[in-house]
PDB file of N, CA and C in Angstrom:
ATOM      1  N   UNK A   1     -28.563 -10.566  -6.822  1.00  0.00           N
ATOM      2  CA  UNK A   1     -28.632  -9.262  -7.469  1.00  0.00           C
ATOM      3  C   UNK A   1     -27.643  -8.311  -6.797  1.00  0.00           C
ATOM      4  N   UNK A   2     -26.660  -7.451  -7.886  1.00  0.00           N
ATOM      5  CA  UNK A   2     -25.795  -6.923  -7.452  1.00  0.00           C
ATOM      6  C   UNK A   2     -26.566  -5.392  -6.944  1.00  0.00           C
ATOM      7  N   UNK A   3     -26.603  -4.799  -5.954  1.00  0.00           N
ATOM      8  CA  UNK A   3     -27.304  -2.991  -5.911  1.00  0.00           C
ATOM      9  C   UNK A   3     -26.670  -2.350  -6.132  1.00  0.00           C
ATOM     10  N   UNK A   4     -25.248  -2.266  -7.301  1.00  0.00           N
ATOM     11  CA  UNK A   4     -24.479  -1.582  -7.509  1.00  0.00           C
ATOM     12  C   UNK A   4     -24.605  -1.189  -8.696  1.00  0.00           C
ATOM     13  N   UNK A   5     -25.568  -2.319  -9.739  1.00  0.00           N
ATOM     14  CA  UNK A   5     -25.506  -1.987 -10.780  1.00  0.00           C
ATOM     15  C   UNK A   5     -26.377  -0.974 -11.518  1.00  0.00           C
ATOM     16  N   UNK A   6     -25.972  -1.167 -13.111  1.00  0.00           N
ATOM     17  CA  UNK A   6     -26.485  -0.071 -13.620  1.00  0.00           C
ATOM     18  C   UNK A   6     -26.119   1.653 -13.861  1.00  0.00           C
ATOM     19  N   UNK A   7     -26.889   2.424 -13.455  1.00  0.00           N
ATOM     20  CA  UNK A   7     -26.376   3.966 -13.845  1.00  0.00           C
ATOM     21  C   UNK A   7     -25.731   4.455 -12.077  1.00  0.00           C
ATOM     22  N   UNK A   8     -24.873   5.410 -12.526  1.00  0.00           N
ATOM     23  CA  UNK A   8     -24.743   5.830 -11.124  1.00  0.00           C
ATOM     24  C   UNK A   8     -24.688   7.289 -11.657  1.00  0.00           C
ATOM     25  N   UNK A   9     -25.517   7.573 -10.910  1.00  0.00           N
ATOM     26  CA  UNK A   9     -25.937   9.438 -10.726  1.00  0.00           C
ATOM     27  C   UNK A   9     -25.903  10.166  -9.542  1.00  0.00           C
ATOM     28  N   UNK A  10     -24.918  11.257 -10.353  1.00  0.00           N
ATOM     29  CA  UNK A  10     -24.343  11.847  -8.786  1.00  0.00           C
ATOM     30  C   UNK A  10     -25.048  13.656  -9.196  1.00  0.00           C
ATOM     31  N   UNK A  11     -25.080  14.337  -7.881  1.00  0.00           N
ATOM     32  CA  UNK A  11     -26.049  15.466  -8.519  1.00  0.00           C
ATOM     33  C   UNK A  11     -25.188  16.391  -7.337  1.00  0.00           C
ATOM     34  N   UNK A  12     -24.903  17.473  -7.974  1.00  0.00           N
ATOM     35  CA  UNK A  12     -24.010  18.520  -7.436  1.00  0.00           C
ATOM     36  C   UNK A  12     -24.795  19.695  -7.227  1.00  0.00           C
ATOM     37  N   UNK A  13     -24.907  20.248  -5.309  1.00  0.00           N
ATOM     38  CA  UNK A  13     -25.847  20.958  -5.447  1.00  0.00           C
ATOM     39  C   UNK A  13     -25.159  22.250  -4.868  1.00  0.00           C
ATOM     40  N   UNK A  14     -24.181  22.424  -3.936  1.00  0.00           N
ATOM     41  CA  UNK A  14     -23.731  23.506  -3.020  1.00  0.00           C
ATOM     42  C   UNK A  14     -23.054  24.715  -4.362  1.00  0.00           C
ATOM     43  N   UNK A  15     -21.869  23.766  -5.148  1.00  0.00           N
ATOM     44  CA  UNK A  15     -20.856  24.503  -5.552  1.00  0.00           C
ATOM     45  C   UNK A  15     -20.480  23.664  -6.464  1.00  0.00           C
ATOM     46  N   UNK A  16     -19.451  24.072  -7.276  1.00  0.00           N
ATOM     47  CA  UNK A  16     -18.712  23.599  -8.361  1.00  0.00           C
ATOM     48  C   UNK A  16     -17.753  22.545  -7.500  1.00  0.00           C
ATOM     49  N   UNK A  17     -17.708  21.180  -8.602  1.00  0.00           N
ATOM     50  CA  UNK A  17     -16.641  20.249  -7.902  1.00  0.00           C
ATOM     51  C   UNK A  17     -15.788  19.825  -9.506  1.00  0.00           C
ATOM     52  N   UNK A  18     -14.620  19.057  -9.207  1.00  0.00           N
ATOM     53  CA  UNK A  18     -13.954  18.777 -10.373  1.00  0.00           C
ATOM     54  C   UNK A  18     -13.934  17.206 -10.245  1.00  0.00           C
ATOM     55  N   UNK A  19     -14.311  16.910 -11.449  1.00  0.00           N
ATOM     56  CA  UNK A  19     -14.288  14.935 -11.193  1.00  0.00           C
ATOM     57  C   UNK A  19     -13.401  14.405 -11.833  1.00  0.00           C
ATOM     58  N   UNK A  20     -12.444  13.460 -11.511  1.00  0.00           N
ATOM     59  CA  UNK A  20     -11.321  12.729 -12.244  1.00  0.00           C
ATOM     60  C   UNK A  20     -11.788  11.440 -12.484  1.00  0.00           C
ATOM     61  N   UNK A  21     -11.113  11.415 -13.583  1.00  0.00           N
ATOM     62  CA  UNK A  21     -11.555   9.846 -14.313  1.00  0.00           C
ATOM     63  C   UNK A  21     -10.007   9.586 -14.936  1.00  0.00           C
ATOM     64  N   UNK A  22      -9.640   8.011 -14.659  1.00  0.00           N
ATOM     65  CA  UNK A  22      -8.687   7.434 -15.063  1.00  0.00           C
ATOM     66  C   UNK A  22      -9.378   6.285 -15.228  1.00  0.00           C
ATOM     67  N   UNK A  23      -8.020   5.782 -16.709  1.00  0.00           N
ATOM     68  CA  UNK A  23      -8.360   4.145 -17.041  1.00  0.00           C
ATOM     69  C   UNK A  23      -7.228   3.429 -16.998  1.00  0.00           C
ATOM     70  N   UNK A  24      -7.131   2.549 -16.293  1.00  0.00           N
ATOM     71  CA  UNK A  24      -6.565   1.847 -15.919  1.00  0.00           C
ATOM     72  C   UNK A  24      -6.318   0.445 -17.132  1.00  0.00           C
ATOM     73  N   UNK A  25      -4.810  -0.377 -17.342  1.00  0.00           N
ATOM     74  CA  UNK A  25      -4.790  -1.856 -17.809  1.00  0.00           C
ATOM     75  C   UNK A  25      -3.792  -2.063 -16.467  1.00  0.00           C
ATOM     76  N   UNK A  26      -4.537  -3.182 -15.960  1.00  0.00           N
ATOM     77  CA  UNK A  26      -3.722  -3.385 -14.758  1.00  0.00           C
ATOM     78  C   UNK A  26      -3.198  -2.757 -13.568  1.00  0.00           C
ATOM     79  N   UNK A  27      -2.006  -2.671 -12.604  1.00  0.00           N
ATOM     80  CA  UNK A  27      -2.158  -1.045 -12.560  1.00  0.00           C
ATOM     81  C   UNK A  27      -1.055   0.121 -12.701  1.00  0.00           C
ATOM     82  N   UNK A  28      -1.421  -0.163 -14.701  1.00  0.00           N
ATOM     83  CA  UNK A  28      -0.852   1.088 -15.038  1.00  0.00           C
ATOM     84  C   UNK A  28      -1.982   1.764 -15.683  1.00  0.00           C
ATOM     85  N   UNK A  29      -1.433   3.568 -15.553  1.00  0.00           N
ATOM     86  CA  UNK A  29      -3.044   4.447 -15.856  1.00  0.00           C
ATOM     87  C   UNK A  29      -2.264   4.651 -16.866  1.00  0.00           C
ATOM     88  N   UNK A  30      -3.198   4.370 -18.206  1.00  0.00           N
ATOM     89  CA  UNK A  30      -3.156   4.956 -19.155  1.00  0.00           C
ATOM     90  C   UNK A  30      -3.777   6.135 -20.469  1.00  0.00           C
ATOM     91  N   UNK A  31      -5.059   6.819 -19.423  1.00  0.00           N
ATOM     92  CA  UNK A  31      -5.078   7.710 -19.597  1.00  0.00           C
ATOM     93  C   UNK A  31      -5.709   8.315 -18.564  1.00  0.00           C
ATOM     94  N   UNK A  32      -6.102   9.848 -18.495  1.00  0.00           N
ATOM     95  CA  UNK A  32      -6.390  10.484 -17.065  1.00  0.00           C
ATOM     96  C   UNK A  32      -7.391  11.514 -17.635  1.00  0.00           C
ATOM     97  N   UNK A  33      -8.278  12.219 -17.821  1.00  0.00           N
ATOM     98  CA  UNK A  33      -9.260  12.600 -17.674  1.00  0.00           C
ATOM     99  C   UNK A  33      -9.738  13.965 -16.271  1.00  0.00           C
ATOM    100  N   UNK A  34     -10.222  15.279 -16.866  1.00  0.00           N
ATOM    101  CA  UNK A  34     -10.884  15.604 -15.534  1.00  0.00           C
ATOM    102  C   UNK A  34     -12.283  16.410 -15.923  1.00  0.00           C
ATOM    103  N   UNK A  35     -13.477  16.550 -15.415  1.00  0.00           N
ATOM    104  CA  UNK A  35     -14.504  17.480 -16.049  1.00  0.00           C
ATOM    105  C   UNK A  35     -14.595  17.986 -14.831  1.00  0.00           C
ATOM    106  N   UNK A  36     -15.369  19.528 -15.345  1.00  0.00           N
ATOM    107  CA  UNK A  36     -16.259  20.688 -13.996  1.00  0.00           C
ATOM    108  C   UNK A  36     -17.173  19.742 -13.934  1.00  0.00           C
ATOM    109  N   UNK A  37     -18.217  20.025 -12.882  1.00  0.00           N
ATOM    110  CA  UNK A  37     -19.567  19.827 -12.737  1.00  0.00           C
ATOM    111  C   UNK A  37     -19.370  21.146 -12.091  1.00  0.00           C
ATOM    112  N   UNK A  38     -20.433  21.591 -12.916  1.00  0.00           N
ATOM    113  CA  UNK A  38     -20.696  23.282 -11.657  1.00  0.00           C
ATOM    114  C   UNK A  38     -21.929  22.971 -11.130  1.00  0.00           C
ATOM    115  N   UNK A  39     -22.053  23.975 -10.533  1.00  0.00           N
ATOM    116  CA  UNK A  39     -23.245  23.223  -9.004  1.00  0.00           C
ATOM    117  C   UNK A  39     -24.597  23.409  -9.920  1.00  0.00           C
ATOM    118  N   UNK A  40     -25.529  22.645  -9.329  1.00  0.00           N
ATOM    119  CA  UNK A  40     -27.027  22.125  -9.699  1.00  0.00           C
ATOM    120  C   UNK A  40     -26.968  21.662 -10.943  1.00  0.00           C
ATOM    121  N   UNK A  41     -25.590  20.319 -11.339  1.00  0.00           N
ATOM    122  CA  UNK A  41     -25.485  19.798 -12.686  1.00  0.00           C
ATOM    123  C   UNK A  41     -25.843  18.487 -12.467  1.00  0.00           C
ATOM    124  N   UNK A  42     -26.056  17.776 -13.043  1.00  0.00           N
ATOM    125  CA  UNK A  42     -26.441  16.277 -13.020  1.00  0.00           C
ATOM    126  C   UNK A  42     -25.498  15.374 -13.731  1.00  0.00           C
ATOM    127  N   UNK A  43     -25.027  14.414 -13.236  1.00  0.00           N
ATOM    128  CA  UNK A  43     -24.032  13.779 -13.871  1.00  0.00           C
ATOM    129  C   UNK A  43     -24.355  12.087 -14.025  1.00  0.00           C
ATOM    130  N   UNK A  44     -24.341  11.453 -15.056  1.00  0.00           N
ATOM    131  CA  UNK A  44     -24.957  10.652 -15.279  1.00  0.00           C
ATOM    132  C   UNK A  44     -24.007   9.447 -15.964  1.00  0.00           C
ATOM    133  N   UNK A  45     -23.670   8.066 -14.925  1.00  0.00           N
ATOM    134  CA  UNK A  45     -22.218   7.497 -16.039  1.00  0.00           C
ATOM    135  C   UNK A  45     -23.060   6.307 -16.229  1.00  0.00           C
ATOM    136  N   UNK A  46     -22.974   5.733 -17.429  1.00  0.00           N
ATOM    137  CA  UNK A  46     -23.705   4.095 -17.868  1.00  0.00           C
ATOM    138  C   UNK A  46     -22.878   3.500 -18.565  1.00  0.00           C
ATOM    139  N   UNK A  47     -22.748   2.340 -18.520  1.00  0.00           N
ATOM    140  CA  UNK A  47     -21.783   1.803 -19.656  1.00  0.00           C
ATOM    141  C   UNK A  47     -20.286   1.593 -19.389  1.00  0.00           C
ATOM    142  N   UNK A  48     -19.525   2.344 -20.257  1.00  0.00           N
ATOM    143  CA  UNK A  48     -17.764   2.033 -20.588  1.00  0.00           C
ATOM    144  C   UNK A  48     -17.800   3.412 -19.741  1.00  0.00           C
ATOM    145  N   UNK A  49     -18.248   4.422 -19.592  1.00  0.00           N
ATOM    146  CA  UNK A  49     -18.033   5.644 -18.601  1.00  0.00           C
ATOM    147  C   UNK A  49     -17.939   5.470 -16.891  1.00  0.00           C
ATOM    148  N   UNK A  50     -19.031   4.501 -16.969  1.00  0.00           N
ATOM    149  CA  UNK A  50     -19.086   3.812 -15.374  1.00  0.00           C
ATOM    150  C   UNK A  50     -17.879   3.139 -14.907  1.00  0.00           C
ATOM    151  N   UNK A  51     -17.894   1.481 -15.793  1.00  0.00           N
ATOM    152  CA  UNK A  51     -17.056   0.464 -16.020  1.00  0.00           C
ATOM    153  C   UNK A  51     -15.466   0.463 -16.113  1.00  0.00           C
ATOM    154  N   UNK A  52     -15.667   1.427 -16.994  1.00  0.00           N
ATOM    155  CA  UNK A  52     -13.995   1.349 -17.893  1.00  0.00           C
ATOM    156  C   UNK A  52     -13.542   2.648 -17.650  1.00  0.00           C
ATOM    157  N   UNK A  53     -14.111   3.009 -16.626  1.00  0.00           N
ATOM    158  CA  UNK A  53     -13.204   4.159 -15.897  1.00  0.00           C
ATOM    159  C   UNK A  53     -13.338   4.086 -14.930  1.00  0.00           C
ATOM    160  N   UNK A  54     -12.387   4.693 -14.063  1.00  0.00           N
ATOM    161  CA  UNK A  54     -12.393   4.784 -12.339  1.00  0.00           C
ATOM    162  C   UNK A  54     -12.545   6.164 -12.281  1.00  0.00           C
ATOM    163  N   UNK A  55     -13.403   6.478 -11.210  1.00  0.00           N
ATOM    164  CA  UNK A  55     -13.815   7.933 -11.508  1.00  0.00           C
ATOM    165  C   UNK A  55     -13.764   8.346  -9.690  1.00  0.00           C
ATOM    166  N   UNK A  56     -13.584   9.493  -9.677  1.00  0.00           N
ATOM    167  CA  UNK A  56     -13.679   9.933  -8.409  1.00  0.00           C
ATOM    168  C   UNK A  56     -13.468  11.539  -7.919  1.00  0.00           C
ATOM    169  N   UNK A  57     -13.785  12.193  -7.049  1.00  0.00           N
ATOM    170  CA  UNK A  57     -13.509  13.577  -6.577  1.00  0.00           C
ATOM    171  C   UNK A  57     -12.175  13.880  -5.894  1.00  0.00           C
ATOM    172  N   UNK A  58     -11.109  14.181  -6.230  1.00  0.00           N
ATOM    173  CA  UNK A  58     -10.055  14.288  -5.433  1.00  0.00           C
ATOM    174  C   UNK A  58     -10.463  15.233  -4.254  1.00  0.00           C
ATOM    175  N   UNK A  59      -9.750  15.006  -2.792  1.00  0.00           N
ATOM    176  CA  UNK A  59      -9.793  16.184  -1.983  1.00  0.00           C
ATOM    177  C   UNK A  59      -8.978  17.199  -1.516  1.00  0.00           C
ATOM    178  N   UNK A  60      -9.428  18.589  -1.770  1.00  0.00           N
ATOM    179  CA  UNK A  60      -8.793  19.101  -2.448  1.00  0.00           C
ATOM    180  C   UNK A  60      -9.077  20.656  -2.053  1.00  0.00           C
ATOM    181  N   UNK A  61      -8.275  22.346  -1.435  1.00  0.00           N
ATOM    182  CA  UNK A  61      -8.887  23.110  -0.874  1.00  0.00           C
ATOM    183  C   UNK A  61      -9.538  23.911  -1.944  1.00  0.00           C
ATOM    184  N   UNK A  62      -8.367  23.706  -3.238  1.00  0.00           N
ATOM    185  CA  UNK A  62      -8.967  24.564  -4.276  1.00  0.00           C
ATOM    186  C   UNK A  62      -9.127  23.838  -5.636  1.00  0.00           C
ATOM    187  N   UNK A  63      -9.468  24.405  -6.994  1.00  0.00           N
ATOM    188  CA  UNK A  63      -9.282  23.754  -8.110  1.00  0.00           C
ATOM    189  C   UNK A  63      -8.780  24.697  -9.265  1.00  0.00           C
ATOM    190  N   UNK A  64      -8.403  24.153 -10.237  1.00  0.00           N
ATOM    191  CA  UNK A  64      -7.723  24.974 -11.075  1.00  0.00           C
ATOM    192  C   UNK A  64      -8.670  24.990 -12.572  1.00  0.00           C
ATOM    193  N   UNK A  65      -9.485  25.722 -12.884  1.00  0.00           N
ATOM    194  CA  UNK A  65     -10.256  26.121 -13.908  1.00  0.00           C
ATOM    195  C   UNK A  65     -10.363  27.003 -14.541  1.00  0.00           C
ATOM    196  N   UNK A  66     -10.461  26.851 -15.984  1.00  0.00           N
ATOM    197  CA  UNK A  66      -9.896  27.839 -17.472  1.00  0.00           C
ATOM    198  C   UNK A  66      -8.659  28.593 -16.469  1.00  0.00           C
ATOM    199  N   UNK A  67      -7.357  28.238 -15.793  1.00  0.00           N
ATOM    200  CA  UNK A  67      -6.442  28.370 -15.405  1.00  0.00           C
ATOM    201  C   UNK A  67      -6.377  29.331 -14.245  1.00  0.00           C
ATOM    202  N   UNK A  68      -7.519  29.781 -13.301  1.00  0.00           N
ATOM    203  CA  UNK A  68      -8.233  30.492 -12.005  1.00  0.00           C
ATOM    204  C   UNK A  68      -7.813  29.189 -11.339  1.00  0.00           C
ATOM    205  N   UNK A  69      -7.018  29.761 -10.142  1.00  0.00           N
ATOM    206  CA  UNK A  69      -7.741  29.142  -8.865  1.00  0.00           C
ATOM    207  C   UNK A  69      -8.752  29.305  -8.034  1.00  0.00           C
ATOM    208  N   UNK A  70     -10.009  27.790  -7.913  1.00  0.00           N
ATOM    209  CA  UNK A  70     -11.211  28.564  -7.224  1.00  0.00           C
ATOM    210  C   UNK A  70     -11.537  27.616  -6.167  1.00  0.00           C
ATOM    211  N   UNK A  71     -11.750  28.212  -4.612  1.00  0.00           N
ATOM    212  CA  UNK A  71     -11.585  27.826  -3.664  1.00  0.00           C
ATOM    213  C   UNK A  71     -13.193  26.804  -3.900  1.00  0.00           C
TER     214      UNK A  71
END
């Protein structure tokens, strides 16, 4: 039994973070993806969202949202 599988739920509690998602054929990215999570959001990936994307938090001092930079 793999303990990886299934849903992976990530829960944002301090502050707003920005999550990137790319999909990959091989390794070229062919498309790129980014959403807010603002803080106390729940984020929930199953499926082709989990799988068929590579997803991750860049690190990062600030972010760039509705075109604000916010620390």
């Amino acid at each position: 039994m793999w303990i990886f599988a299934g849903s992976l739920i990530s829960l944002t509690l301090g502050g707003h973070t920005v999550m990137e998602f790319r999909k990959q054929e091989g390794r070229v990215v062919t498309e790129r993806r980014a959403i807010v999570l603002p803080r106390r959001s729940l984020l929930v990936l199953a499926g082709a969202s989990r799988y068929a994307w590579k997803h991750y938090i860049p690190i990062r001092k600030n972010d760039c949202i509705d075109g604000k930079m916010v620390p």
